[in-house]
N, C-alpha and C. Protein backbone atom coordinates (compact mmCIF):
# COMPACT_ATOMS: atom_id res chain seq x y z
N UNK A 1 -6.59 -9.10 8.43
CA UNK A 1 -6.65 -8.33 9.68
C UNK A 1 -5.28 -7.72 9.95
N UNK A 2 -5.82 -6.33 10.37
CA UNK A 2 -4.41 -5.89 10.32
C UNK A 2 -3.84 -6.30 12.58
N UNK A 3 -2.50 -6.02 11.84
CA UNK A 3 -1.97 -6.53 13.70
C UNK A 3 -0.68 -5.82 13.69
N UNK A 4 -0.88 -5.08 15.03
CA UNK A 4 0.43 -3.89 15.39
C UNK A 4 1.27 -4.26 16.67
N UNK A 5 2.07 -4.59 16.46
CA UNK A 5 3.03 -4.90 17.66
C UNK A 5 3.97 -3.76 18.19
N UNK A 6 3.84 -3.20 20.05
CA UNK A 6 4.59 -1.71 19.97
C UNK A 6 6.02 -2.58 20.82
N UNK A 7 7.24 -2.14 20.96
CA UNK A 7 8.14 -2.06 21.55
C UNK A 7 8.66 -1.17 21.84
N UNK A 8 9.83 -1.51 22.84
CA UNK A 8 10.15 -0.24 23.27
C UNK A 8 9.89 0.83 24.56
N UNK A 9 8.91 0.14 25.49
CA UNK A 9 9.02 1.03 26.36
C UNK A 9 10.13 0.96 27.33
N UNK A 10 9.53 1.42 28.78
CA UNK A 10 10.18 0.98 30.01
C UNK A 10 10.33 1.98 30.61
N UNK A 11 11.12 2.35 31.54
CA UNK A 11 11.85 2.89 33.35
C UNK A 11 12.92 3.92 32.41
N UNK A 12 12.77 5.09 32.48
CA UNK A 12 13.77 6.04 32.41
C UNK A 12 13.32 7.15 33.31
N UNK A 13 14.94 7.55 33.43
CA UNK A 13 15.26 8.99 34.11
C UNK A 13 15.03 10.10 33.41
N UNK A 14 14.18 11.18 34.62
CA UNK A 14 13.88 12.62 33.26
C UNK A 14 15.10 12.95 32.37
N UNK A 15 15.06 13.67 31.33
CA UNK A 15 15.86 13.71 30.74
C UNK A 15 16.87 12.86 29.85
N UNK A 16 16.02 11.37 30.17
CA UNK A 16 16.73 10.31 29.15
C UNK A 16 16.15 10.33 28.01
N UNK A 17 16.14 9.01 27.18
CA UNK A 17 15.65 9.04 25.93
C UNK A 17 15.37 7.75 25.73
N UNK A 18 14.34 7.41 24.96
CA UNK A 18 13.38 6.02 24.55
C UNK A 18 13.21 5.93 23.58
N UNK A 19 13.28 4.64 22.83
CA UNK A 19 13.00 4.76 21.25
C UNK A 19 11.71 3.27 21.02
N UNK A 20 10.59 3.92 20.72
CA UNK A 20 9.41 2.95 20.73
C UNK A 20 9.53 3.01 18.91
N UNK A 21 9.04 1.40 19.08
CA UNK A 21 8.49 1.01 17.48
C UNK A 21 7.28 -0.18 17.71
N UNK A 22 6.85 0.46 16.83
CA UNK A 22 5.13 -0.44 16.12
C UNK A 22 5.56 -0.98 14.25
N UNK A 23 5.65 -2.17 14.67
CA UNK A 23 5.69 -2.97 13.77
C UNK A 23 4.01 -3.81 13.25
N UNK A 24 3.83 -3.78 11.89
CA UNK A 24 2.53 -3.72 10.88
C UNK A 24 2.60 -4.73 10.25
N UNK A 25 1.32 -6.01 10.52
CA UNK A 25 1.71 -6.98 9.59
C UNK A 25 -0.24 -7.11 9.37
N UNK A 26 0.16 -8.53 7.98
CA UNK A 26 -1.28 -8.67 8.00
C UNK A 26 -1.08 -9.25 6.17
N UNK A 27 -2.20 -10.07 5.90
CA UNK A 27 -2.41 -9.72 4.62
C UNK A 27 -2.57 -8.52 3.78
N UNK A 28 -1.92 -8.30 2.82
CA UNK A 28 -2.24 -7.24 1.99
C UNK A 28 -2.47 -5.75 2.76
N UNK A 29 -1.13 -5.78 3.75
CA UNK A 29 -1.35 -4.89 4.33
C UNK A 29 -1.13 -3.13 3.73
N UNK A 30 -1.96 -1.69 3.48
CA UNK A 30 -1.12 -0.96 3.34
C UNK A 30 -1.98 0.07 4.05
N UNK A 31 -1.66 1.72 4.40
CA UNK A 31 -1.94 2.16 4.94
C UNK A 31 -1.37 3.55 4.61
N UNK A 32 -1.88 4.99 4.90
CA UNK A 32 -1.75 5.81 4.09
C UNK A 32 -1.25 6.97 5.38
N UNK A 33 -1.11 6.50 6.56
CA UNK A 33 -1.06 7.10 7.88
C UNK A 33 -0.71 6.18 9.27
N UNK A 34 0.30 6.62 9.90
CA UNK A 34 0.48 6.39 11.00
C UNK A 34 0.68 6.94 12.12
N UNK A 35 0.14 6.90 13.26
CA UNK A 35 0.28 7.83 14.63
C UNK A 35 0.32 7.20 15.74
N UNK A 36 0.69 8.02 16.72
CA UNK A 36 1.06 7.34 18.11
C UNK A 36 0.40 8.29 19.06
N UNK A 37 -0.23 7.76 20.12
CA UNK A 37 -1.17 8.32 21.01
C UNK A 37 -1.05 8.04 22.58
N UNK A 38 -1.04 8.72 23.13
CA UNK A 38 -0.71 7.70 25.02
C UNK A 38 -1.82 8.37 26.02
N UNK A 39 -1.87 7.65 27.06
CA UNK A 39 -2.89 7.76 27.89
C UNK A 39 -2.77 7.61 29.32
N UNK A 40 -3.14 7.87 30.15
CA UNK A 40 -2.68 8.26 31.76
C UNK A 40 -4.23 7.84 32.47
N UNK A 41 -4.26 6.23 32.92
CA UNK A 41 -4.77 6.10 34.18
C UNK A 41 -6.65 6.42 33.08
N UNK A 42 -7.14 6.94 33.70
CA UNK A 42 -8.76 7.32 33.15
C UNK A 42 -8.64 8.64 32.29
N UNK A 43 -7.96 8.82 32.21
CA UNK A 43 -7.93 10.15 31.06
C UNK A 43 -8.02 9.99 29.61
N UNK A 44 -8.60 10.66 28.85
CA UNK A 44 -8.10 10.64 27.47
C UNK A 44 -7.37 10.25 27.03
N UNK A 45 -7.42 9.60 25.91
CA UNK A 45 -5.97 9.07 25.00
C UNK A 45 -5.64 10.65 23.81
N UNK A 46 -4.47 11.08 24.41
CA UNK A 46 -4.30 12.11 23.69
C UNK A 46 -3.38 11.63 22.54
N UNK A 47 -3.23 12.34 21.73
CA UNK A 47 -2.56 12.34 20.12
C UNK A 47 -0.93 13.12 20.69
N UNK A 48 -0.36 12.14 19.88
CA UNK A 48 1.13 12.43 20.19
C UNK A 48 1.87 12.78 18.74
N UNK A 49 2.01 11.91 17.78
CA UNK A 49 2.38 12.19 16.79
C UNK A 49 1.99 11.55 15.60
N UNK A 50 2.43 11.64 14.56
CA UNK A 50 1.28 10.83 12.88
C UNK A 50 2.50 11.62 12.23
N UNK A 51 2.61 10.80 10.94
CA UNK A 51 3.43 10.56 9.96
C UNK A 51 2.49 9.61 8.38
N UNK A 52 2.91 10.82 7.43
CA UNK A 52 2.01 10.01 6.35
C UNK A 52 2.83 8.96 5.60
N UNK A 53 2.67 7.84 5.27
CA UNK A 53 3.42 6.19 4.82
C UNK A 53 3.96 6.37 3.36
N UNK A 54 4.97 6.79 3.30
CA UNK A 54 6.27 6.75 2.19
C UNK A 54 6.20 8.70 1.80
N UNK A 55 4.90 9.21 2.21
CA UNK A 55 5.25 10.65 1.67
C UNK A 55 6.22 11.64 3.04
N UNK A 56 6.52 11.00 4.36
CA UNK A 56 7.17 12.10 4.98
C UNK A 56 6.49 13.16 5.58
N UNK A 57 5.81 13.50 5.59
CA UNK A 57 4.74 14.77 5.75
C UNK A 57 4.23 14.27 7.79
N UNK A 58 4.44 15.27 8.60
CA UNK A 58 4.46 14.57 10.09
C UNK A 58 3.47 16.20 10.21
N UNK A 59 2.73 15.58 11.96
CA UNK A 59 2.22 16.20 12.53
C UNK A 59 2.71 15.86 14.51
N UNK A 60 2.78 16.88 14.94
CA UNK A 60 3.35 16.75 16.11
C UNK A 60 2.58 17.72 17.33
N UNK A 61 1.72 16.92 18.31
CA UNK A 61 1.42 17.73 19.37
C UNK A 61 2.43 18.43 20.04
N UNK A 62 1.96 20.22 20.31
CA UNK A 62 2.66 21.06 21.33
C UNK A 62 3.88 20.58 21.81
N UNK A 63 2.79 19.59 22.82
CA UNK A 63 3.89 19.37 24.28
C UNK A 63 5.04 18.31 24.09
N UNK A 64 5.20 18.01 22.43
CA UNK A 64 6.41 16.83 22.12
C UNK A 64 7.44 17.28 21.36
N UNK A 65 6.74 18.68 20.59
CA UNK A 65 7.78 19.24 19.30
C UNK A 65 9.09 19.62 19.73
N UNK A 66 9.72 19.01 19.16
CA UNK A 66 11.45 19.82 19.19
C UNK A 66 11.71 18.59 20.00
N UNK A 67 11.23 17.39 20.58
CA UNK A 67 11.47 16.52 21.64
C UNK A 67 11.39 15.19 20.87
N UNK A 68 10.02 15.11 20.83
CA UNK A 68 9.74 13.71 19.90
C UNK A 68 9.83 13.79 18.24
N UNK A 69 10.74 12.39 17.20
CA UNK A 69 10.79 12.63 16.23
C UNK A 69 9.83 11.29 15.86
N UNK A 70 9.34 11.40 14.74
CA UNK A 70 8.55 10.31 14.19
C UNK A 70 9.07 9.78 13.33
N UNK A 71 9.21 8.60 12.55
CA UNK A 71 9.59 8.41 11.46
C UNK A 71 9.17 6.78 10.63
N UNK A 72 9.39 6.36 10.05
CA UNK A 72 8.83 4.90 9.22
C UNK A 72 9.83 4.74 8.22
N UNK A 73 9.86 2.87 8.49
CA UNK A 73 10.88 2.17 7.71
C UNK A 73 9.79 1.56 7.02
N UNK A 74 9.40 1.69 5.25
CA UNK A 74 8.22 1.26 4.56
C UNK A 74 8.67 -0.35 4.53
N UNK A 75 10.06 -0.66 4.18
CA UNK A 75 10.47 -1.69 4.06
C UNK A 75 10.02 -2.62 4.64
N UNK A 76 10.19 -2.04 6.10
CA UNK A 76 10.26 -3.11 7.18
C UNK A 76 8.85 -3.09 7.86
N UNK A 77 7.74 -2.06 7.37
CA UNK A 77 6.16 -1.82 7.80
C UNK A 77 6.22 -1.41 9.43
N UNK A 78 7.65 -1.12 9.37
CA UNK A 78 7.87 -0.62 11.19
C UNK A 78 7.97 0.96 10.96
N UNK A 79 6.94 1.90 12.11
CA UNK A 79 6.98 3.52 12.63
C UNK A 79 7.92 3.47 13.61
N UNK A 80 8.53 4.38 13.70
CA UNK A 80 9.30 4.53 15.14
C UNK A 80 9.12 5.96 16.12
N UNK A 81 9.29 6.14 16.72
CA UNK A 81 8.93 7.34 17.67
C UNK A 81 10.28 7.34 18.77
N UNK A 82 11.35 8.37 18.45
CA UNK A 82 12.24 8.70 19.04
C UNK A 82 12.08 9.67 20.25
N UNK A 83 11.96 9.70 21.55
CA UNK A 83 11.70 10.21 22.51
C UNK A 83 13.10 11.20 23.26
N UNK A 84 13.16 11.82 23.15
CA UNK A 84 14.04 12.66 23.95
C UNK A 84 13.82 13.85 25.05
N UNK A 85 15.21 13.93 25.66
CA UNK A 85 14.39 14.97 26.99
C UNK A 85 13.11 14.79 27.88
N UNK A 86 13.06 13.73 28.14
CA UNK A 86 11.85 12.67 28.41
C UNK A 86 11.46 13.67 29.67
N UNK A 87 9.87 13.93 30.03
CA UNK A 87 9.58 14.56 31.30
C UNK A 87 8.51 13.79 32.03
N UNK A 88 8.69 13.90 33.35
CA UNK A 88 7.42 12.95 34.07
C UNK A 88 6.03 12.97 33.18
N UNK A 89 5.62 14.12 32.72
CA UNK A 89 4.60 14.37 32.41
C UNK A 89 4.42 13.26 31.00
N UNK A 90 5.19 13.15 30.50
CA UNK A 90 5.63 12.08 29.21
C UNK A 90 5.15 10.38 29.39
N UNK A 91 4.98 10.07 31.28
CA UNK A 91 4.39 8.70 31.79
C UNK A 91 3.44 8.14 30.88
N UNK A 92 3.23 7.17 30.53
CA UNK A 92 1.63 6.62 29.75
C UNK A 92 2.07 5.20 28.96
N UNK A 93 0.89 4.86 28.90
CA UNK A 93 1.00 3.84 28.09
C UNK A 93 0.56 4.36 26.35
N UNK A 94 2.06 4.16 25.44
CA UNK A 94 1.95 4.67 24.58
C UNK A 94 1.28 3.51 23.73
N UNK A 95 0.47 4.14 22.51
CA UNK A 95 -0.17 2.92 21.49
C UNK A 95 -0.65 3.73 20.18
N UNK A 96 0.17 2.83 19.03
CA UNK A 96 0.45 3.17 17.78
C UNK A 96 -0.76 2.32 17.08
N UNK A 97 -1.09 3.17 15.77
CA UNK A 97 -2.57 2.80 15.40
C UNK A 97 -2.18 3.13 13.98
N UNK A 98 -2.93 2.91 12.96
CA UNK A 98 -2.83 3.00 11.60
C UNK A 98 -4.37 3.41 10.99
N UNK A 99 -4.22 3.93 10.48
CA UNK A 99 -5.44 4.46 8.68
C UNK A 99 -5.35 4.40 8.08
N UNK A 100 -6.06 4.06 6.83
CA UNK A 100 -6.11 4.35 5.01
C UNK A 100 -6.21 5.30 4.89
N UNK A 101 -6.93 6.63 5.78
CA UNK A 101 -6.93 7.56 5.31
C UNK A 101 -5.93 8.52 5.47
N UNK A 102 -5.83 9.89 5.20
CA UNK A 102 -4.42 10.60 4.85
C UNK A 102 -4.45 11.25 6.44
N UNK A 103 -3.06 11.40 6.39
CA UNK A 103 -2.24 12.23 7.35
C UNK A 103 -3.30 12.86 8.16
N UNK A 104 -3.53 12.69 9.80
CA UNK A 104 -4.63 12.99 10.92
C UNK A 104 -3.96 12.62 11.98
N UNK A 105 -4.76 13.72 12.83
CA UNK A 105 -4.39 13.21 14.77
C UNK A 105 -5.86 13.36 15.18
N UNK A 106 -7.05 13.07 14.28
CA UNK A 106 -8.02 12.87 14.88
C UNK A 106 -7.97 11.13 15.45
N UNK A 107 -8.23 11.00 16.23
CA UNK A 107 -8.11 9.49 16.78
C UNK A 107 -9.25 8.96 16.22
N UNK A 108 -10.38 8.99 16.25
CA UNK A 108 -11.64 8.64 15.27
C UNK A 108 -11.30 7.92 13.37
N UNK A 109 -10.45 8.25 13.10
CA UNK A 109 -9.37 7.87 11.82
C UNK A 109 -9.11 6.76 12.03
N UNK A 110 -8.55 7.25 12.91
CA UNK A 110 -7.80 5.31 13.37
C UNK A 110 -8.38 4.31 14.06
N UNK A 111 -8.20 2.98 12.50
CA UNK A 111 -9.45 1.91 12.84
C UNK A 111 -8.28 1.04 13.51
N UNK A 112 -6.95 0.81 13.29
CA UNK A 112 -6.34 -0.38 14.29
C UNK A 112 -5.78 -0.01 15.09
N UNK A 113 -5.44 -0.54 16.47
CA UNK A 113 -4.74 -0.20 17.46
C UNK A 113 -3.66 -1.27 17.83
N UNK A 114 -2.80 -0.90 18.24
CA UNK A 114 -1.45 -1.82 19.20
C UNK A 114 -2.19 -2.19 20.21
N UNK A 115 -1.28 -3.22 21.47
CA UNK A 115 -1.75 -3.45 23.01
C UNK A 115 -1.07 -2.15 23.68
N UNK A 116 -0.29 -1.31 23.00
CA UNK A 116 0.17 0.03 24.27
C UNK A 116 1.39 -0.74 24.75
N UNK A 117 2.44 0.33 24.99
CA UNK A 117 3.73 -0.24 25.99
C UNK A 117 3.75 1.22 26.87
N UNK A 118 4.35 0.81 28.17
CA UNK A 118 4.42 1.68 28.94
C UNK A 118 5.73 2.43 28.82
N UNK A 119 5.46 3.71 29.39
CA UNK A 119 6.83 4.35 29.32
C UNK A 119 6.55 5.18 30.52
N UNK A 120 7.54 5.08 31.71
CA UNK A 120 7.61 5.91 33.11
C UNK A 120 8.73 6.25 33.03
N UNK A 121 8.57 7.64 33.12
CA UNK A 121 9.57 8.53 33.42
C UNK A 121 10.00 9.21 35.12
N UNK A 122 10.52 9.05 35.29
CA UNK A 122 10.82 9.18 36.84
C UNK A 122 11.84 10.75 37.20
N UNK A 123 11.59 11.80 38.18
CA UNK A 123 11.88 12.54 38.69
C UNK A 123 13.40 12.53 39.56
């Protein structure tokens, strides 16, 4: 069974910066894709960013590019998600998920999920 642990949230000021990681364990764990997704209250869990596992190859929603960087330590089975220029609109509880299958921000892909860490950004 796979099991994702996220860190990293918390309380920042617009314009600060947050650095979340989802750490991947499990028997015989491997995985061919990783992404991060957040969600606001009853709304959709929208797609934030995905990164394919040792090839590098990233996908990045609109409203994060040039802001949020993605990246993975294979070593350590830890993704990280570097947050910068942080904007209210950025609030949510973020949660990192994994696939076998290749590089996607369809959320339907992704069979495991984290518990989510929060991240509030304040005005």
């Amino acid at each position: 069974q796979v099991q994702l642990v996220e860190s990293g949230g918390g309380l920042v000021q617009a314009g600060g910066s947050l650095r979340l990681s989802c750490a991947a364990s499990g028997r015989s764990f491997s995985s061919r894709a990783m992404g991060w997704f957040r969600q606001t209250g009853g709304k959709e869990r929208e797609f934030v960013a995905a990164i394919s596992w040792s090839r590098g190859s990233t996908l990045y929603a609109d409203s994060v590019k040039g802001r949020f960087t993605i990246s993975e330590d294979n070593a350590k089975n830890t993704m990280y998600l570097q947050m910068n220029s942080l904007k209210p609109e950025d609030t949510a509880v973020y949660y990192c998920a994994v696939t076998v299958e290749p590089l996607s921000q369809q959320q339907s892909r992704y069979n495991y999920w984290g518990q989510g860490t929060q991240v509030t950004v304040s005005s």
